[in-house]
PDB file of N, CA and C in Angstrom:
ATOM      1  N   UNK A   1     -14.608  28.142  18.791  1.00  0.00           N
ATOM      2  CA  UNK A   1     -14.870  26.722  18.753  1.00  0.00           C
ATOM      3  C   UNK A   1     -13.802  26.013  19.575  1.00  0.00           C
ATOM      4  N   UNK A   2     -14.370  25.361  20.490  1.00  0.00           N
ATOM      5  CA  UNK A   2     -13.323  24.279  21.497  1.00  0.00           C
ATOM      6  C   UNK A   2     -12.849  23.046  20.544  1.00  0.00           C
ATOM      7  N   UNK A   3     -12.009  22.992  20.163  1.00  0.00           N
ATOM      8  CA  UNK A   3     -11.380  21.920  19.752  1.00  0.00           C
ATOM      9  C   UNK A   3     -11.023  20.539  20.568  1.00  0.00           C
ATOM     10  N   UNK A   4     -11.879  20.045  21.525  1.00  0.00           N
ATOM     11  CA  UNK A   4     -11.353  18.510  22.499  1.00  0.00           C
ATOM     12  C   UNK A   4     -11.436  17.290  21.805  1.00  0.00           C
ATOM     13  N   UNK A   5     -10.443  16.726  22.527  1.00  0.00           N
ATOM     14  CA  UNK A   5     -10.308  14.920  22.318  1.00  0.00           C
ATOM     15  C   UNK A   5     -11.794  14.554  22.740  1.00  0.00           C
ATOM     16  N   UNK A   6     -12.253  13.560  21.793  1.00  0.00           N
ATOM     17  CA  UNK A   6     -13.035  13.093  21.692  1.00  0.00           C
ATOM     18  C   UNK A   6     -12.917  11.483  22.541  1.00  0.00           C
ATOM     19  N   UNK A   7     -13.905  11.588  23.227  1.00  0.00           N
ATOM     20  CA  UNK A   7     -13.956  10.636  24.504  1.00  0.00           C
ATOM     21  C   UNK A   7     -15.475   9.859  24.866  1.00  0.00           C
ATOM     22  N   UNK A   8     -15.809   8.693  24.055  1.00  0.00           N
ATOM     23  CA  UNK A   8     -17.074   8.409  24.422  1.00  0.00           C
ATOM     24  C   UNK A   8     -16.905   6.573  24.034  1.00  0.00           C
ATOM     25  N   UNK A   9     -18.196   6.175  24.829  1.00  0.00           N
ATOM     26  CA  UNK A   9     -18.504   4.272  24.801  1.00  0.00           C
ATOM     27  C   UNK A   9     -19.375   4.251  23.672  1.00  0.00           C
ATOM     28  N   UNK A  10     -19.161   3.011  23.280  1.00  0.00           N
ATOM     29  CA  UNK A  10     -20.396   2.880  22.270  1.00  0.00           C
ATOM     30  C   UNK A  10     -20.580   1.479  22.411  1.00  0.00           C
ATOM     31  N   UNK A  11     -21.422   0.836  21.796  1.00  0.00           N
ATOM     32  CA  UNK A  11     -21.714  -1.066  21.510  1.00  0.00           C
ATOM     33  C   UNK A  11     -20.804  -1.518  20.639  1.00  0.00           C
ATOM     34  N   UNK A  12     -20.428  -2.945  21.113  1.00  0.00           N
ATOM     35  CA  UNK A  12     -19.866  -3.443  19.613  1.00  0.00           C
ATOM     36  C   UNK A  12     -20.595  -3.753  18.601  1.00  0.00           C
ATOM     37  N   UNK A  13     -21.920  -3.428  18.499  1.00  0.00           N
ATOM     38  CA  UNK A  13     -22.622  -3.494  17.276  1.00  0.00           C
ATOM     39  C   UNK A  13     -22.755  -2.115  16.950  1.00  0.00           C
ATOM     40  N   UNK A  14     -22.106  -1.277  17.170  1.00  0.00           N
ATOM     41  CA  UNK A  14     -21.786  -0.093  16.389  1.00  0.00           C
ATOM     42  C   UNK A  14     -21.629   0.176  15.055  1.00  0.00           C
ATOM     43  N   UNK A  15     -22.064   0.461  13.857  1.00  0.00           N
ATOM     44  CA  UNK A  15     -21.759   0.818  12.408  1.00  0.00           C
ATOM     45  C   UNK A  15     -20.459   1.813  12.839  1.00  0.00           C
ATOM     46  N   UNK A  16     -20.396   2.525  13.496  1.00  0.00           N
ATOM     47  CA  UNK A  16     -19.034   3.882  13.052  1.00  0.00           C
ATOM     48  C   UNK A  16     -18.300   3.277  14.312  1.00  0.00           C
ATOM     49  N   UNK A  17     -18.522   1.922  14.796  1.00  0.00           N
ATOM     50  CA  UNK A  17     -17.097   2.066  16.087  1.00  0.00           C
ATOM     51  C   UNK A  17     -15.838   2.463  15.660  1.00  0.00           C
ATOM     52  N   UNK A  18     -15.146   1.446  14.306  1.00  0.00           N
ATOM     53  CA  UNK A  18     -13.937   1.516  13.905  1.00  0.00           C
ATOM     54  C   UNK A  18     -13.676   3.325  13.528  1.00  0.00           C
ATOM     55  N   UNK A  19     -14.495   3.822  12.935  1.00  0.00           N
ATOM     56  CA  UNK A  19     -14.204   5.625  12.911  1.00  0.00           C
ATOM     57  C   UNK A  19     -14.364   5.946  14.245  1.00  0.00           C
ATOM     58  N   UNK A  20     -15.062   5.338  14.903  1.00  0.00           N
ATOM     59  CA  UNK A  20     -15.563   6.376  16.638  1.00  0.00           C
ATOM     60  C   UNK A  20     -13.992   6.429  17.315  1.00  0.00           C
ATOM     61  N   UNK A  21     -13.293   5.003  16.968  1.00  0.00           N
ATOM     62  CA  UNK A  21     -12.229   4.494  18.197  1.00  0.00           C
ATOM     63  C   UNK A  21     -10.800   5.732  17.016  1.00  0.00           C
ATOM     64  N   UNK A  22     -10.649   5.617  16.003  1.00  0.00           N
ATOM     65  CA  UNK A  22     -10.039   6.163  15.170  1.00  0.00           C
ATOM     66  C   UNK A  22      -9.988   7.560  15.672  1.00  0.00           C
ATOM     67  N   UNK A  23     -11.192   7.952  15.725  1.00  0.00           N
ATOM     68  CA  UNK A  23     -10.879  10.172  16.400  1.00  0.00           C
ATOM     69  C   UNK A  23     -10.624  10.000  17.112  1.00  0.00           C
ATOM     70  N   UNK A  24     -11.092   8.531  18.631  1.00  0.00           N
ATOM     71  CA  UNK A  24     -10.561   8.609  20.049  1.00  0.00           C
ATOM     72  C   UNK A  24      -9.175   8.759  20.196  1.00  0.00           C
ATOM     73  N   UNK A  25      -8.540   7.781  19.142  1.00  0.00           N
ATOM     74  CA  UNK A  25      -6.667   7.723  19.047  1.00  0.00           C
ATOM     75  C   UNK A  25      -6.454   9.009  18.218  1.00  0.00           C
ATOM     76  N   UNK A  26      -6.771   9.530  17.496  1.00  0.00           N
ATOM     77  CA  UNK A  26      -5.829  10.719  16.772  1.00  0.00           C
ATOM     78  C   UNK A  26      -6.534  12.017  17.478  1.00  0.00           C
ATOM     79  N   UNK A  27      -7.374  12.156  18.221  1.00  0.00           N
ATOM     80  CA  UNK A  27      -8.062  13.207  19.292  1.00  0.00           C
ATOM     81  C   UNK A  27      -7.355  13.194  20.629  1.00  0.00           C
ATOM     82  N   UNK A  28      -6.932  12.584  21.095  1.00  0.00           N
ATOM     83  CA  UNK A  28      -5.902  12.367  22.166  1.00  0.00           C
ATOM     84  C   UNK A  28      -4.319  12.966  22.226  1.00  0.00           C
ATOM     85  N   UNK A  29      -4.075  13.172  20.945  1.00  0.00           N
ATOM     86  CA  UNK A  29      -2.656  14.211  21.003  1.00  0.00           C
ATOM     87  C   UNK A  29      -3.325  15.877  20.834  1.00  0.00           C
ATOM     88  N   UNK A  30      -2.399  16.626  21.017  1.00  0.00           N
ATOM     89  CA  UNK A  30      -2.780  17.851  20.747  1.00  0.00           C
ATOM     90  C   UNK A  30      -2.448  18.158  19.647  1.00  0.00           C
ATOM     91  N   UNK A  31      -2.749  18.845  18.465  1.00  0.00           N
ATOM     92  CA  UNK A  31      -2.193  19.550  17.551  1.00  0.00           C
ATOM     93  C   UNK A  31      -1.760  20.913  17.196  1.00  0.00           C
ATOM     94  N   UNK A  32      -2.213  21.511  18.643  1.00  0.00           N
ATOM     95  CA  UNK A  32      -1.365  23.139  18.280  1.00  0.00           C
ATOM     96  C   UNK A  32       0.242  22.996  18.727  1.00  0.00           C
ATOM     97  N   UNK A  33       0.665  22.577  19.311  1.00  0.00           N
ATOM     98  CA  UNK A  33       1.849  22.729  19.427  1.00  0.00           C
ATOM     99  C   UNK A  33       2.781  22.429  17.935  1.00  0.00           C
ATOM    100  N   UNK A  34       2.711  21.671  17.268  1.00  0.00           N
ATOM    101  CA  UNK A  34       2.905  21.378  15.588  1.00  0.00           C
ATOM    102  C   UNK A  34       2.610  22.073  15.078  1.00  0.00           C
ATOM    103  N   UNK A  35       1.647  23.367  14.992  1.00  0.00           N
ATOM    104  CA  UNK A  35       1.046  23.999  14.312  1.00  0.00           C
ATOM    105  C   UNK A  35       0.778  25.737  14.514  1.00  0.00           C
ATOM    106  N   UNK A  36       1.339  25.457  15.679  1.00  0.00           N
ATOM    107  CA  UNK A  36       2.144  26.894  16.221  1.00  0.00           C
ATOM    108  C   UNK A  36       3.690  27.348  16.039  1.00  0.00           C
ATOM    109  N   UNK A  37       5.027  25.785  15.980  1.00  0.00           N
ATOM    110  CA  UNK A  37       5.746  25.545  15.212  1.00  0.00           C
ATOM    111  C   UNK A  37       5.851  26.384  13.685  1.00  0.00           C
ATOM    112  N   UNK A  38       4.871  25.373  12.893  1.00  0.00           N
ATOM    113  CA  UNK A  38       4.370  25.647  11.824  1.00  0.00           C
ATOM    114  C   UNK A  38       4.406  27.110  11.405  1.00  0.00           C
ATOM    115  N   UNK A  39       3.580  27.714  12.366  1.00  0.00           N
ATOM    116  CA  UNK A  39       2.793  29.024  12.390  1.00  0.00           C
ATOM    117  C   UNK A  39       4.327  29.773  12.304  1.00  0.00           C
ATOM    118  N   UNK A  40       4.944  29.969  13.134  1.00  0.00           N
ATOM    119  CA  UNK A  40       6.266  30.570  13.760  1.00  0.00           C
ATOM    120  C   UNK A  40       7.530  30.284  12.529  1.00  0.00           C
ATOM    121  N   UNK A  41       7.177  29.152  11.725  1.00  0.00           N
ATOM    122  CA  UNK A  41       8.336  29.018  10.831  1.00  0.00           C
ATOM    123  C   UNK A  41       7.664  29.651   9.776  1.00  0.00           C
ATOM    124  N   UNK A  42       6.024  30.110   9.193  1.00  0.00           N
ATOM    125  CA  UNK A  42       5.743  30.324   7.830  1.00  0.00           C
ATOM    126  C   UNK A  42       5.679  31.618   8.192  1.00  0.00           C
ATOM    127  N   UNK A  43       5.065  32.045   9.060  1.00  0.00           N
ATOM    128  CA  UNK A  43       4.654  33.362   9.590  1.00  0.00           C
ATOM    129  C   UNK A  43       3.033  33.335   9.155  1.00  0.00           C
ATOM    130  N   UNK A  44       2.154  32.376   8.987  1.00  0.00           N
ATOM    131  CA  UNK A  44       1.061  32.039   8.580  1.00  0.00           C
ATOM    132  C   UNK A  44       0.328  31.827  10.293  1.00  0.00           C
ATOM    133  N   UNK A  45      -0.595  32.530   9.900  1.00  0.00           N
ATOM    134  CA  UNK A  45      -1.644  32.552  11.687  1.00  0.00           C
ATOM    135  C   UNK A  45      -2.015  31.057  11.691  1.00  0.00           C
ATOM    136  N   UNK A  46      -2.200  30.970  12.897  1.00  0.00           N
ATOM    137  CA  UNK A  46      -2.574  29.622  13.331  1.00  0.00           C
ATOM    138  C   UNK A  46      -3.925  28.863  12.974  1.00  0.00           C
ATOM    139  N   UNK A  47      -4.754  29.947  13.022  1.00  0.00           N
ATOM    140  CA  UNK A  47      -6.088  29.647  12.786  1.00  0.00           C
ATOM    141  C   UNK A  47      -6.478  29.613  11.350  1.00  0.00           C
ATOM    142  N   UNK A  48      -5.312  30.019  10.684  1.00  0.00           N
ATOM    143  CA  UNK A  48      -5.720  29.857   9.192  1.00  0.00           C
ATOM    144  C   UNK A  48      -5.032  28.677   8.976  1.00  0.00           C
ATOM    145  N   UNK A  49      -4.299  28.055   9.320  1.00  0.00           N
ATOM    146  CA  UNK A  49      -2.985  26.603   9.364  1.00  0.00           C
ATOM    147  C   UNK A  49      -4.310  25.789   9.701  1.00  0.00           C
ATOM    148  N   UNK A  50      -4.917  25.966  11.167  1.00  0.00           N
ATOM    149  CA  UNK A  50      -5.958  25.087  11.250  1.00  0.00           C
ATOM    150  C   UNK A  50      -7.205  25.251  10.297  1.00  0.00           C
ATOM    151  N   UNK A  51      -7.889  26.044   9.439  1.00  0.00           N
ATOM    152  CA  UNK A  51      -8.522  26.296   8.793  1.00  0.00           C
ATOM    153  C   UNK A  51      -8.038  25.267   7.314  1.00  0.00           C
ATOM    154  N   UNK A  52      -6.958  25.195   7.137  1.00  0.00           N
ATOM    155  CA  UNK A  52      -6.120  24.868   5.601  1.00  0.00           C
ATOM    156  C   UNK A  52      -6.408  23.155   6.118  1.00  0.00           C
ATOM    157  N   UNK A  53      -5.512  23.044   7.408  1.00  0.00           N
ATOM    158  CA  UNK A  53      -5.919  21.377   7.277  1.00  0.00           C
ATOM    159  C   UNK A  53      -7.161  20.669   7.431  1.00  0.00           C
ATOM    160  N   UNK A  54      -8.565  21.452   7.835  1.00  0.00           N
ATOM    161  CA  UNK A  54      -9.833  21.146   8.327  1.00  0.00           C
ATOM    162  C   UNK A  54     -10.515  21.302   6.560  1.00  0.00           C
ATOM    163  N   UNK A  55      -9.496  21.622   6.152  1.00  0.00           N
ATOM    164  CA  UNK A  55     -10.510  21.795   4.093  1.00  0.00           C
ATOM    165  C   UNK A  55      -9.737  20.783   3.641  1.00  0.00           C
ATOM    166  N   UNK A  56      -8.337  20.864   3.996  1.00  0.00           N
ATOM    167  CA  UNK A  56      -7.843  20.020   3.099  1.00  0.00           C
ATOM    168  C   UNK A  56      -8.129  18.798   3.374  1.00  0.00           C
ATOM    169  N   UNK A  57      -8.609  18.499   4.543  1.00  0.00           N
ATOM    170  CA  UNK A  57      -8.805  16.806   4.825  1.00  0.00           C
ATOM    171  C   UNK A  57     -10.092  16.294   4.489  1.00  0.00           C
ATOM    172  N   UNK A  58     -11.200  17.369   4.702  1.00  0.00           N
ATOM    173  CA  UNK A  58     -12.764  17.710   4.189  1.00  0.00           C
ATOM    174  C   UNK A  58     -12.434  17.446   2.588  1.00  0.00           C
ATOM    175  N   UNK A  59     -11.872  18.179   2.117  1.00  0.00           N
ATOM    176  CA  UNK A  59     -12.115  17.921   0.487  1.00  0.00           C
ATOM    177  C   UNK A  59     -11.218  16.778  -0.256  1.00  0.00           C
ATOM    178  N   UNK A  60     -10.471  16.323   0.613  1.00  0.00           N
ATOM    179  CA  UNK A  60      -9.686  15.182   0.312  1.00  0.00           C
ATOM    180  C   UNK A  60     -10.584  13.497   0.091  1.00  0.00           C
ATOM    181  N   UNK A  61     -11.924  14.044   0.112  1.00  0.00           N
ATOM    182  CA  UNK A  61     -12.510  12.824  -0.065  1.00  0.00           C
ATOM    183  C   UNK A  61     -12.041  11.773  -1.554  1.00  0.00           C
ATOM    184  N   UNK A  62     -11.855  12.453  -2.339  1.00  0.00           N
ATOM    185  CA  UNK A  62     -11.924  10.991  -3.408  1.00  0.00           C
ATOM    186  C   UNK A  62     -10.441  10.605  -2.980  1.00  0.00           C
ATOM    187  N   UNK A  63      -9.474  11.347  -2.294  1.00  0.00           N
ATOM    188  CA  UNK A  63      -7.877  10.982  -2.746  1.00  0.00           C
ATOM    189  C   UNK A  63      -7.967   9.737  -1.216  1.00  0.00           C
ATOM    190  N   UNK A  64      -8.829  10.143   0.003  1.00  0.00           N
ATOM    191  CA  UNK A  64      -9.115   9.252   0.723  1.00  0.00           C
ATOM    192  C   UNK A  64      -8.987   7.774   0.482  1.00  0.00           C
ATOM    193  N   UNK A  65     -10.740   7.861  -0.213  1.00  0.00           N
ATOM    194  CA  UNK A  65     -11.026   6.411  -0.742  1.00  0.00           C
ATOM    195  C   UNK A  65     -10.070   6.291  -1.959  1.00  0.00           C
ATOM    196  N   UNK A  66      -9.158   6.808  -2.532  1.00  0.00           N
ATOM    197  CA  UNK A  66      -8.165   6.147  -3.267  1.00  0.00           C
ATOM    198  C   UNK A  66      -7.329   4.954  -2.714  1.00  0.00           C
ATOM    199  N   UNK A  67      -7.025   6.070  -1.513  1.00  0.00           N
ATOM    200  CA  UNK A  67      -5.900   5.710  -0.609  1.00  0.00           C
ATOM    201  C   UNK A  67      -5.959   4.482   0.143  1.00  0.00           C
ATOM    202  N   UNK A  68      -7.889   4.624   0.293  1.00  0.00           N
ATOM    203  CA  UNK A  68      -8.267   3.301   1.361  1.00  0.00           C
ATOM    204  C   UNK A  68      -8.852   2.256   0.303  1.00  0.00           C
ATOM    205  N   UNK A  69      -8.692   2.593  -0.605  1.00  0.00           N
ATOM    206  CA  UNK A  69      -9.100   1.615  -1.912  1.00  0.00           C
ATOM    207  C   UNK A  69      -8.903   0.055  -1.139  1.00  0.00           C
ATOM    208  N   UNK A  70      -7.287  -0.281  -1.206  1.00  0.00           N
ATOM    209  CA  UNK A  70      -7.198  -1.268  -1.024  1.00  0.00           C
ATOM    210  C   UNK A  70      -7.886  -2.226   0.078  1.00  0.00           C
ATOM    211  N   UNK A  71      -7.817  -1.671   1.105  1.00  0.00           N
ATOM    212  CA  UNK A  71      -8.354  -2.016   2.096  1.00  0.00           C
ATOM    213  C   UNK A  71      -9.835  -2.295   2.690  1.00  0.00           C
ATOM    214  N   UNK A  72     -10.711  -1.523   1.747  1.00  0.00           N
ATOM    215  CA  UNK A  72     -11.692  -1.316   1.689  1.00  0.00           C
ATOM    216  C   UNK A  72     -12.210  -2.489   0.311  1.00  0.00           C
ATOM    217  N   UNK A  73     -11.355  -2.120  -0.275  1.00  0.00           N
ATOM    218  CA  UNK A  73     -11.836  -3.772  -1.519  1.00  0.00           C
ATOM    219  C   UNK A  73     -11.857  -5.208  -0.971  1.00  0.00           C
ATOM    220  N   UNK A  74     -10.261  -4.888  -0.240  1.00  0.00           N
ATOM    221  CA  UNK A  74      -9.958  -6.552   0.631  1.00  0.00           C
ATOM    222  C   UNK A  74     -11.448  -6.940   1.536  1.00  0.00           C
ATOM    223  N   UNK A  75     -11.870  -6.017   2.286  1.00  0.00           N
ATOM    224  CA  UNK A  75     -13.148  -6.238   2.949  1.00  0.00           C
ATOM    225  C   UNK A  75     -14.113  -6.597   2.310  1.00  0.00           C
ATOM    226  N   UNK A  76     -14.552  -5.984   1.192  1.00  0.00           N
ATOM    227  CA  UNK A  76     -15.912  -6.060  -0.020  1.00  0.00           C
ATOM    228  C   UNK A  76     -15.793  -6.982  -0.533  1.00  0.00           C
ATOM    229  N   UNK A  77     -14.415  -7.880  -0.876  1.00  0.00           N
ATOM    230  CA  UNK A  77     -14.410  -9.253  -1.254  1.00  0.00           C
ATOM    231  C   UNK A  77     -14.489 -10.351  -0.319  1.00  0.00           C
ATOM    232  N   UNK A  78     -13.938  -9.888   0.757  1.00  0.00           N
ATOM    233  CA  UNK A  78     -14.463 -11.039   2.141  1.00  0.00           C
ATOM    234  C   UNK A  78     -15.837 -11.030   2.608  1.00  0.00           C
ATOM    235  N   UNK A  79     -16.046 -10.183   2.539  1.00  0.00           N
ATOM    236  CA  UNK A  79     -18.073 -10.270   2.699  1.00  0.00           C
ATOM    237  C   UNK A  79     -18.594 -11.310   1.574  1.00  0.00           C
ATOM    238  N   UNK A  80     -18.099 -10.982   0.219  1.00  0.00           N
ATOM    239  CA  UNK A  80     -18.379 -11.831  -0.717  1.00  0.00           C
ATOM    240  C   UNK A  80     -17.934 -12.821  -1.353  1.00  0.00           C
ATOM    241  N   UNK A  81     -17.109 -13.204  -0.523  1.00  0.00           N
ATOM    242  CA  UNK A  81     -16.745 -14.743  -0.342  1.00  0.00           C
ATOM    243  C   UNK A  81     -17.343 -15.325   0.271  1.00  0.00           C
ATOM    244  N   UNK A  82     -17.136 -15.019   1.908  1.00  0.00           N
ATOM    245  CA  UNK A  82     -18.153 -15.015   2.676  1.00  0.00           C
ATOM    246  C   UNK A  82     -19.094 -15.657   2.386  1.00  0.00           C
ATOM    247  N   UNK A  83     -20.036 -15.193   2.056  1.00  0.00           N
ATOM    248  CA  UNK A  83     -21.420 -15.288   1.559  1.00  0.00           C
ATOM    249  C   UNK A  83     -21.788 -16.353   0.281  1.00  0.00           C
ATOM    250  N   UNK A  84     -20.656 -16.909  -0.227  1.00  0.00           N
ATOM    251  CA  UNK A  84     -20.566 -17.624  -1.412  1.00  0.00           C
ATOM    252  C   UNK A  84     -19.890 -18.730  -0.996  1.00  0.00           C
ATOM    253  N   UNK A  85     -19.176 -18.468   0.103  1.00  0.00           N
ATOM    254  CA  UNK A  85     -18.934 -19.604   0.941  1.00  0.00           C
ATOM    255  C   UNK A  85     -19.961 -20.583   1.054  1.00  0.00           C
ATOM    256  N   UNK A  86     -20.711 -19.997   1.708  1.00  0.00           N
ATOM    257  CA  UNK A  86     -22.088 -20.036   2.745  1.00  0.00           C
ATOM    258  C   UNK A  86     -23.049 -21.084   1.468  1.00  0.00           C
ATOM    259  N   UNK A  87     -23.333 -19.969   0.279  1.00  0.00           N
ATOM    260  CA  UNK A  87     -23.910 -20.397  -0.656  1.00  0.00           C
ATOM    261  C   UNK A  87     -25.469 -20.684  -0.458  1.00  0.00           C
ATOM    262  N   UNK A  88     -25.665 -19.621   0.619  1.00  0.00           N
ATOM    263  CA  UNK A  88     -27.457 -19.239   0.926  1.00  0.00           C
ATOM    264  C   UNK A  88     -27.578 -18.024   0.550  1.00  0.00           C
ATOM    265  N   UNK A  89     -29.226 -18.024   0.717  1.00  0.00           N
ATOM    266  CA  UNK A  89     -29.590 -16.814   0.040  1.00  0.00           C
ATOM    267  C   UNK A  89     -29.409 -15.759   1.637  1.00  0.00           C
ATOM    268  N   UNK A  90     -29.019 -16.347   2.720  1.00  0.00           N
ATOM    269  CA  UNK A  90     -29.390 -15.830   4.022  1.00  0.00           C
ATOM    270  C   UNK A  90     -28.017 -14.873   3.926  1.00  0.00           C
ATOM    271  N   UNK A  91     -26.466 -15.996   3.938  1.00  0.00           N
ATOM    272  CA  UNK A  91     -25.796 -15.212   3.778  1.00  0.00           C
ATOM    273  C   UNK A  91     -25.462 -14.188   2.611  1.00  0.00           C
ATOM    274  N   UNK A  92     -26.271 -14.443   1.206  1.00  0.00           N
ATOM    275  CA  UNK A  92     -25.856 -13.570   0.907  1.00  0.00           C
ATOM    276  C   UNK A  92     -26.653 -12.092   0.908  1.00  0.00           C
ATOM    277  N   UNK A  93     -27.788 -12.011   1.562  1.00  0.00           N
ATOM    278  CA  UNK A  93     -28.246 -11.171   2.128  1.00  0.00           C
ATOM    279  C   UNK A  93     -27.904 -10.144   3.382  1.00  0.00           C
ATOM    280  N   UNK A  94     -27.235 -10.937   4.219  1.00  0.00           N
ATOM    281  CA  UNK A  94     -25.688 -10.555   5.237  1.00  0.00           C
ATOM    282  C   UNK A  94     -24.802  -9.963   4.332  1.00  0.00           C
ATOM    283  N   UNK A  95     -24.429 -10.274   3.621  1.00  0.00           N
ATOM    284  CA  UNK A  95     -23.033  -9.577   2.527  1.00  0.00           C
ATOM    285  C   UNK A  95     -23.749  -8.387   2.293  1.00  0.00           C
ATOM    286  N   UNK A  96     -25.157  -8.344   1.153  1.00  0.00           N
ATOM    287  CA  UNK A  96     -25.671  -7.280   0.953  1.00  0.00           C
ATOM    288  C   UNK A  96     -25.456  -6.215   1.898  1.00  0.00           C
ATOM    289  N   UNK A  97     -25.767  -6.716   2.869  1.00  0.00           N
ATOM    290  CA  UNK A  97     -26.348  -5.213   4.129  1.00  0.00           C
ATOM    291  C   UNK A  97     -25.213  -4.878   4.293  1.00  0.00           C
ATOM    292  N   UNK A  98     -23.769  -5.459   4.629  1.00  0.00           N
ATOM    293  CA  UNK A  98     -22.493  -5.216   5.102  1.00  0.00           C
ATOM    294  C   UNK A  98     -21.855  -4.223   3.899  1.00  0.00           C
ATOM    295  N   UNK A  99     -21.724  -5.195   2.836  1.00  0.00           N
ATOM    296  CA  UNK A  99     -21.580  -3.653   1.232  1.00  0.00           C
ATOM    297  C   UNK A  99     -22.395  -2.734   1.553  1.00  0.00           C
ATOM    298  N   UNK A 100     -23.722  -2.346   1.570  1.00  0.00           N
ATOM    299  CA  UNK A 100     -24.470  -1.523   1.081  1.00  0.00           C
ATOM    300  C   UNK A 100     -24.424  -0.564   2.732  1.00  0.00           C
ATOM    301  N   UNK A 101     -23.904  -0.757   4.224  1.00  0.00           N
ATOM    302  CA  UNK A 101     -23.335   0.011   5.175  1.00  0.00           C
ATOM    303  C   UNK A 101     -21.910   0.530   4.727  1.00  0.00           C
ATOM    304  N   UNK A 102     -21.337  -0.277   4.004  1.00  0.00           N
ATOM    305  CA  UNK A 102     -19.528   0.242   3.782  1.00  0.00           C
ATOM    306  C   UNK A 102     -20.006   1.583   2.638  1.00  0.00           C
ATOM    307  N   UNK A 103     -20.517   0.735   1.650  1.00  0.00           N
ATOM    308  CA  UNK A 103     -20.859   2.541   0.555  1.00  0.00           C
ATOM    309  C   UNK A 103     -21.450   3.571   1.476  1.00  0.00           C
ATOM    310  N   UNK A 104     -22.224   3.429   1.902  1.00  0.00           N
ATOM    311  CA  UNK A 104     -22.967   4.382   2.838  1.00  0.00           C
ATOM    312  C   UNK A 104     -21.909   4.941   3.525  1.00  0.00           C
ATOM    313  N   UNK A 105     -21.269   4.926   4.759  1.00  0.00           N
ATOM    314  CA  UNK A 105     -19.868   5.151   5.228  1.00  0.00           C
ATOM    315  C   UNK A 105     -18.878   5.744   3.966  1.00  0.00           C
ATOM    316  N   UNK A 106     -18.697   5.084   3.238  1.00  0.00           N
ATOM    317  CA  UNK A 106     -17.611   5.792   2.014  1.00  0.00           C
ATOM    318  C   UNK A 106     -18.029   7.029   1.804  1.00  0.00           C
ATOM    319  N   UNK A 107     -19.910   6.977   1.514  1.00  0.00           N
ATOM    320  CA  UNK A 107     -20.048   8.501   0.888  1.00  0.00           C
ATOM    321  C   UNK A 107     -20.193   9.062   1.547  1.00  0.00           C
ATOM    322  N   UNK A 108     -20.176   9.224   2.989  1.00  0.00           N
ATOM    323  CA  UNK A 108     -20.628  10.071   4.160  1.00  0.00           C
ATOM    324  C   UNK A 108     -19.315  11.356   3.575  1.00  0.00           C
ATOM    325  N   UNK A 109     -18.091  10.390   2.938  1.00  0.00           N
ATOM    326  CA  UNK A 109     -17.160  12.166   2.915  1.00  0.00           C
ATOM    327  C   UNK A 109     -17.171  12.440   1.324  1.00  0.00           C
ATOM    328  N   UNK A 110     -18.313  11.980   0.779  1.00  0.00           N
ATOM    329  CA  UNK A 110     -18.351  12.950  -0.868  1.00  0.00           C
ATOM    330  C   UNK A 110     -18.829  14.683  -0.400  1.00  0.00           C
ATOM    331  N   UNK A 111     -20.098  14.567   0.974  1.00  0.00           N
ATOM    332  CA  UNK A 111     -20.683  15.817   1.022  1.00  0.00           C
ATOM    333  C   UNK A 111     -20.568  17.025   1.382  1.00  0.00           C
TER     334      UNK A 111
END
């Protein structure tokens, strides 16, 4: 498996820009050199080092959204202010769709 930086355009009406632009910046360094380091100080193969952090970050889903709790609430309440601002049924139908894309996105890493 080729491991490359991830390099692509998208719209600003993108649902995953903010994740798309996110792998673009952390896909752009290399990580074997850290991890060959790594490798050389545990005596642990490389491909199992990369194997350990590709589960551990995969199964790290609930400690994730722990982590992004905050940030992810601050948003879910500005949509719904937002929208209560507004004090239509239009915007708060806008709020709806914007929550109900963010859960969607959240659970993309329960699976």
């Amino acid at each position: 498996m080729e491991l490359r930086p991830y390099r692509d355009t998208w719209p600003a009406d993108d649902p995953h820009a903010n994740f798309k632009a996110e792998v673009a910046g952390y896909t752009s360094a290399d990580p074997l050199p850290t991890l060959q380091n790594l490798s050389h100080g545990t005596g642990i193969p490389v491909e199992c080092l990369i194997r350990y952090v590709l589960v551990k970050y995969a199964a790290s889903g609930a400690d994730a959204l722990l982590a992004m709790r905050p940030v992810v609430l601050r948003q879910m309440e500005e949509h719904v202010a937002t929208a209560e601002q507004a004090g239509d049924d239009a915007a708060r139908l806008r709020a709806y769709q914007a929550l109900k894309a963010m859960i969607a996105w959240l659970a993309l890493g329960e699976a």
